[in-house]
Protein backbone atom coordinates (compact mmCIF):
# COMPACT_ATOMS: atom_id res chain seq x y z
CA UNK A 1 14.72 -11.59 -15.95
CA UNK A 2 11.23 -11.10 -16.58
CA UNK A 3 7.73 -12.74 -17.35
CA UNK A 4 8.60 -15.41 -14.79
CA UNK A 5 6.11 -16.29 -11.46
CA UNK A 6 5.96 -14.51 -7.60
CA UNK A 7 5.27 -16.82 -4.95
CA UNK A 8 3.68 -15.06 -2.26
CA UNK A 9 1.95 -16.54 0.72
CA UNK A 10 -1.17 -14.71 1.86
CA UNK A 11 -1.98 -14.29 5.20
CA UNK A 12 -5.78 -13.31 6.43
CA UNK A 13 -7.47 -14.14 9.86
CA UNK A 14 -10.28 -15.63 10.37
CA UNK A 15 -13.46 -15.79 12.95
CA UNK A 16 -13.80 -19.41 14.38
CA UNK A 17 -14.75 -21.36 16.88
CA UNK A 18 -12.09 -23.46 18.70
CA UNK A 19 -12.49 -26.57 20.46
CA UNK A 20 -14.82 -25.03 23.18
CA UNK A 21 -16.82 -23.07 21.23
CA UNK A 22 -15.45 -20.35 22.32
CA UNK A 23 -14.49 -17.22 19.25
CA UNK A 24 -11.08 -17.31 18.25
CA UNK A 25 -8.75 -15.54 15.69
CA UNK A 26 -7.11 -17.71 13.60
CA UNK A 27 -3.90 -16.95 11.24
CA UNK A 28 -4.97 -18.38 7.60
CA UNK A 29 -2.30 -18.60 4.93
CA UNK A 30 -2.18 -19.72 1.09
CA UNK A 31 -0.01 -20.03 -1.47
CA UNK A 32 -0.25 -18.08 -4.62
CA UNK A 33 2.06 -17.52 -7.90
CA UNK A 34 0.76 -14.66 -10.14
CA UNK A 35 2.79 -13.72 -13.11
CA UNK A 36 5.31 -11.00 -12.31
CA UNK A 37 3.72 -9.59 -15.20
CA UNK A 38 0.63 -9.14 -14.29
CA UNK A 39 1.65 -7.86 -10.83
CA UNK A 40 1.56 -4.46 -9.28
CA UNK A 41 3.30 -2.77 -6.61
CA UNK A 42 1.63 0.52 -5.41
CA UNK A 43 4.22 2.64 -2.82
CA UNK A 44 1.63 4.98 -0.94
CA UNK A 45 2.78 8.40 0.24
CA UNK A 46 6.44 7.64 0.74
CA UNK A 47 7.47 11.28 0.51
CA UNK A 48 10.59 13.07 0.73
CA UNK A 49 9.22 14.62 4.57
CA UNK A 50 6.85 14.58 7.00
CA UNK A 51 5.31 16.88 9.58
CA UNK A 52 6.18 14.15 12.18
CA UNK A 53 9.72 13.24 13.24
CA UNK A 54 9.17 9.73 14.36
CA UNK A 55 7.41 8.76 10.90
CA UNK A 56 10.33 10.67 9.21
CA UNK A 57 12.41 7.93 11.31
CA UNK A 58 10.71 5.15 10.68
CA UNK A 59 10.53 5.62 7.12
CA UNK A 60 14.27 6.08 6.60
CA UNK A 61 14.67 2.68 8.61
CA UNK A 62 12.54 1.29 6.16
CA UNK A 63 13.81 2.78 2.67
CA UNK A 64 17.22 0.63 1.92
CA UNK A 65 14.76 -2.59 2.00
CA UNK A 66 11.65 -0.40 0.32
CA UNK A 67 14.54 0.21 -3.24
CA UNK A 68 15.73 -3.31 -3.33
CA UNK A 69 12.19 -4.75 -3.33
CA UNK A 70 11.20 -2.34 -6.26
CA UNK A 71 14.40 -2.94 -7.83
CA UNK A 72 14.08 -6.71 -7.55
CA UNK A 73 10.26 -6.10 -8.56
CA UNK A 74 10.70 -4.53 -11.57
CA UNK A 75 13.49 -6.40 -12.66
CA UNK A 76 11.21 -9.31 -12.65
CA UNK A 77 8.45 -7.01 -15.36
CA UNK A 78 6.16 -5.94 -12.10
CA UNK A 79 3.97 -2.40 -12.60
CA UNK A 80 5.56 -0.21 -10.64
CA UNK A 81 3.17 2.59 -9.35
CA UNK A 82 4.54 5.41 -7.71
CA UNK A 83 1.56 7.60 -5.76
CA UNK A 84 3.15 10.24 -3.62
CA UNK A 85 -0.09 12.04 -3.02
CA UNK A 86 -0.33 15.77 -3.31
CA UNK A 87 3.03 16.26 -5.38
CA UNK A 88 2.22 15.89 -9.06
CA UNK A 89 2.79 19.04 -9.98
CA UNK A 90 6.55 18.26 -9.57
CA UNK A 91 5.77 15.53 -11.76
CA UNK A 92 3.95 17.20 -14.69
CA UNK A 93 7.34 16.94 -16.43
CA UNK A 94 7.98 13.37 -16.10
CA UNK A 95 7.84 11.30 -19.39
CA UNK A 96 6.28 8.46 -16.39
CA UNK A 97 3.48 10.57 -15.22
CA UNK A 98 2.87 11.98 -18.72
CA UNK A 99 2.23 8.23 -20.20
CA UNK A 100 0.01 7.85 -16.55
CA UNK A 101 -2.37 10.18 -17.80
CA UNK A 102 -2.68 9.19 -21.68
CA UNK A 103 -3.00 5.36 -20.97
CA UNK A 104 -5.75 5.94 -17.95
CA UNK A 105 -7.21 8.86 -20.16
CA UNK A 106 -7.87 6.63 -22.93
CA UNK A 107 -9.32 3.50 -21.10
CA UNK A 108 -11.21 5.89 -19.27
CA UNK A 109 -12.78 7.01 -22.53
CA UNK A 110 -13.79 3.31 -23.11
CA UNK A 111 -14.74 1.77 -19.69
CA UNK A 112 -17.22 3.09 -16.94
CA UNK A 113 -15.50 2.61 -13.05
CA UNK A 114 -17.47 -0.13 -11.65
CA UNK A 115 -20.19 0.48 -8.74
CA UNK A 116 -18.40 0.21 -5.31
CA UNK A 117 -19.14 -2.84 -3.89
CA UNK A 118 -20.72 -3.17 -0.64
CA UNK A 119 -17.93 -3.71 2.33
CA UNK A 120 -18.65 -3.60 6.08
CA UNK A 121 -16.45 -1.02 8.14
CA UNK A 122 -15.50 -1.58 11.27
CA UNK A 123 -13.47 0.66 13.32
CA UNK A 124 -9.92 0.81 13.72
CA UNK A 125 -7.77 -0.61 16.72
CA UNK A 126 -6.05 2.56 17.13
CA UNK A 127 -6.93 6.24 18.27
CA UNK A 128 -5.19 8.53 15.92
CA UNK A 129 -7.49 11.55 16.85
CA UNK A 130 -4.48 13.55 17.69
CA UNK A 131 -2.69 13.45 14.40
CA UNK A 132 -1.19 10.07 15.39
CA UNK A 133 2.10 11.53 16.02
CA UNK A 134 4.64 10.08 18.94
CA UNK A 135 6.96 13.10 19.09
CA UNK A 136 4.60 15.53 19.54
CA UNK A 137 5.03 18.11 16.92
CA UNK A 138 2.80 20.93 17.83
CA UNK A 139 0.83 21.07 14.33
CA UNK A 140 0.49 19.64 10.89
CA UNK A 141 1.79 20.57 8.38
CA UNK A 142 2.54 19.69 4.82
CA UNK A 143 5.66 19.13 4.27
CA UNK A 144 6.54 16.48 1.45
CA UNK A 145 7.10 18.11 -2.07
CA UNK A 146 7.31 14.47 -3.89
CA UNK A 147 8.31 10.72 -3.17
CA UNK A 148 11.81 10.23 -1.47
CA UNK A 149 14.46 10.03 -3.90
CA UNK A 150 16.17 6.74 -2.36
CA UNK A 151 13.33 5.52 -4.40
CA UNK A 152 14.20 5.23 -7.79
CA UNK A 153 11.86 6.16 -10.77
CA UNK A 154 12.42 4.42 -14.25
CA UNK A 155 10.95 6.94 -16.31
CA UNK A 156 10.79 3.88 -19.09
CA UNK A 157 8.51 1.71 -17.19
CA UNK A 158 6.93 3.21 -14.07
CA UNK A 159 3.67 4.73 -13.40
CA UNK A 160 3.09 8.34 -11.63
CA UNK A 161 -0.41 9.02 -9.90
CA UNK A 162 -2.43 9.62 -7.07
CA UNK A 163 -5.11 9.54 -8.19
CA UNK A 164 -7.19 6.46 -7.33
CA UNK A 165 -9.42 6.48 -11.33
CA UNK A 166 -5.97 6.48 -12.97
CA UNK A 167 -4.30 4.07 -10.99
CA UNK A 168 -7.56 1.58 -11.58
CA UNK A 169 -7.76 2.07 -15.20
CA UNK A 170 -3.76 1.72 -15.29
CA UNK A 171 -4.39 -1.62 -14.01
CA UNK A 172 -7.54 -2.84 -16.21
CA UNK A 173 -5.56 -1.93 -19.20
CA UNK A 174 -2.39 -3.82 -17.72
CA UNK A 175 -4.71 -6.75 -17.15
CA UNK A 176 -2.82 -6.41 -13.72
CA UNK A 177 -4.25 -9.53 -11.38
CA UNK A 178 -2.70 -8.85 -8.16
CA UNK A 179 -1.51 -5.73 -6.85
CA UNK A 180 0.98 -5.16 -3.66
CA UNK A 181 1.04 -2.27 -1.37
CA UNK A 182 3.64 -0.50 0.71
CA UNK A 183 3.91 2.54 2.20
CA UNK A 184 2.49 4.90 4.52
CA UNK A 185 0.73 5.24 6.90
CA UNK A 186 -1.44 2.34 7.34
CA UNK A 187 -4.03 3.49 9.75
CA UNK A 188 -4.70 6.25 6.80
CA UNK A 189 -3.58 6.62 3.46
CA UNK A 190 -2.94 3.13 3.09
CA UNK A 191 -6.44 2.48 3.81
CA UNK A 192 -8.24 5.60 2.78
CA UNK A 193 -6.53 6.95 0.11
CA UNK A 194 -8.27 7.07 -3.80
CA UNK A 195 -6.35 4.47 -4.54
CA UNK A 196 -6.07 2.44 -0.84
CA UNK A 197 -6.72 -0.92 0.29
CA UNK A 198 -10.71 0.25 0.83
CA UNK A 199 -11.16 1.42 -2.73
CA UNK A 200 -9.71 -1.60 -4.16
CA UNK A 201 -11.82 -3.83 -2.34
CA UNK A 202 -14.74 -2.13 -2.95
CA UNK A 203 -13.82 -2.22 -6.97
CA UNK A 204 -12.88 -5.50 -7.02
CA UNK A 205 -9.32 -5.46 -7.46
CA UNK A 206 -7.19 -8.48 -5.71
CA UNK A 207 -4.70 -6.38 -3.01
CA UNK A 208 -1.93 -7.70 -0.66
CA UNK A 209 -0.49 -5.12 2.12
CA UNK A 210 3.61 -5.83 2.59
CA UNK A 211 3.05 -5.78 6.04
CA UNK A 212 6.92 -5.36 6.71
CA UNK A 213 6.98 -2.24 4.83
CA UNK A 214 4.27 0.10 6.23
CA UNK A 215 3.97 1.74 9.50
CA UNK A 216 1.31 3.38 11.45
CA UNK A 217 0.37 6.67 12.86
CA UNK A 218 -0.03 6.24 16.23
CA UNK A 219 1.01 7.95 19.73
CA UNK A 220 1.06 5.48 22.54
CA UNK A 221 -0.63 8.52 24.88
CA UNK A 222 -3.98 7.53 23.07
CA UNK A 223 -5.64 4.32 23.46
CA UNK A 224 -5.37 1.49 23.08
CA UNK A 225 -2.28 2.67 25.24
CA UNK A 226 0.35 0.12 23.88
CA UNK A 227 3.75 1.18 21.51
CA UNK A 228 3.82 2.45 19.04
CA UNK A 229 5.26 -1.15 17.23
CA UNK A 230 1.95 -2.38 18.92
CA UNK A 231 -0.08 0.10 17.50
CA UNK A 232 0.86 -1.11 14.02
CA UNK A 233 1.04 -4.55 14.58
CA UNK A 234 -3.11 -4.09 15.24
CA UNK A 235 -3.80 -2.06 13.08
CA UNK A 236 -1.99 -4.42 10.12
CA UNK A 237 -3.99 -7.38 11.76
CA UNK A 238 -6.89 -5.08 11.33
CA UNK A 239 -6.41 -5.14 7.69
CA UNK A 240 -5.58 -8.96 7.54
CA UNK A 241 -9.36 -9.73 9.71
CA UNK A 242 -11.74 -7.17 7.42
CA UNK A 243 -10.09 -5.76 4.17
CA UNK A 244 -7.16 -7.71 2.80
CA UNK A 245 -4.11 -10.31 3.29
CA UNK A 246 -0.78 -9.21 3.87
CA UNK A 247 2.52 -10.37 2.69
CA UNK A 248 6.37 -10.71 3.51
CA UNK A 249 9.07 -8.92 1.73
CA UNK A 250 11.14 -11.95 2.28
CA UNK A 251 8.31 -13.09 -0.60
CA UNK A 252 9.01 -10.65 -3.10
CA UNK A 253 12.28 -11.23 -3.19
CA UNK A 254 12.98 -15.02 -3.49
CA UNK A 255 11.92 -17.09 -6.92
CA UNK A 256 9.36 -19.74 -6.85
């Protein structure tokens, strides 16, 4: 079924005061139903391999739920946007990417990118200075080639791209109105990629992190000095207090 409504609930934090005037975080959450039509779902950087062994691990713990929510997703007439960074030359082939191109290309032609808008910075919760790695590979290295293939691609309906121009002008011409995010890592590419959290913001573009479905590069042996679970946990919370809400995967799959 498609063309019908996701209900997703939205979770930021806010700055207030509480009762004695003292700062406090506080967990905000709304309600919102965009058209499963006019919805995105961006999977950042979930390649085939990684230089690190414990965000090889994590990923493959995440995968099984990672298909069925694009599988649900798209069965529902969502954008699916597949950016494994740095691999689309095995792509150059693919009917997906090759529409990618043509459609951005052409609105492109039409439409300037809007000014960046102005968006404060602050620093990240975690030190990932050291590559961010917890099993203490000796050097980085790149090793992914293309997205993991227990992610499916329909070459029919998907979108191919890194590259953070296409993927905007993909959605303009879409008249996408929300977009969701999952992927990896969250401390980086998630963030800082072309087409990350930051560069939506800064265009404009309505983003939700699935905050169930991302994980962090962090080693414990660098402050803040807490687990690696821990490490992600602040550095999603991060993201919920200065760029973005985040949502449940639980959401994406149940019906309004």
């Amino acid at each position: 079924m498609s063309g019908d409504a996701l209900c997703l609930t939205l979770r930021t934090q806010r700055l207030e005061r509480d009762a004695r005037g003292r700062n406090v975080w506080r967990i905000c959450e709304s309600e919102t139903h965009p058209s499963a039509e006019r919805t995105a779902l961006i999977l950042c950087d979930v390649w085939d391999a990684h230089w690190s062994r414990g965000a090889n691990e994590r990923l493959a713990e995440m995968l099984p739920r990672m298909a069925q929510v694009v599988e649900a997703l798209r069965a529902r007439g969502v954008q699916i946007i597949h950016a494994p960074s740095e691999t689309m030359p095995f792509y150059a082939d693919s009917p997906a990417r090759q529409r990618t191109v043509r459609l951005a290309a052409e609105w492109l032609a039409a439409h300037p990118l809007p000014e960046p808008l102005p968006h404060e910075e602050p620093p990240l919760p975690v030190d990932a200075s050291d590559g961010g790695s917890d099993t203490n590979e000796p050097t980085w290295h790149k090793a992914w080639t293309r997205q993991h293939p227990a992610i499916a691609i329909d070459e029919a309906r998907d979108a191919i791209s890194d590259d953070g121009r296409e993927i905007y002008a993909l959605l303009q011409g879409r008249g996408i109105a929300q977009v969701l995010m999952m992927g990896v890592h969250t401390n980086m590419c998630i963030l800082r990629r072309s087409f990350g959290i930051m560069a939506m913001v800064r265009w404009g573009v309505p983003i939700a992190l699935v905050r169930d479905l991302t994980d962090a590069m962090y080693n414990p042996a660098r402050p803040p000095y807490v687990s690696h679970e821990e490490g992600t946990r602040l550095v999603i919370e991060y993201i919920e207090k200065f760029w973005c809400p985040t949502v449940a995967s639980d959401d994406l799959l149940r019906r309004a």
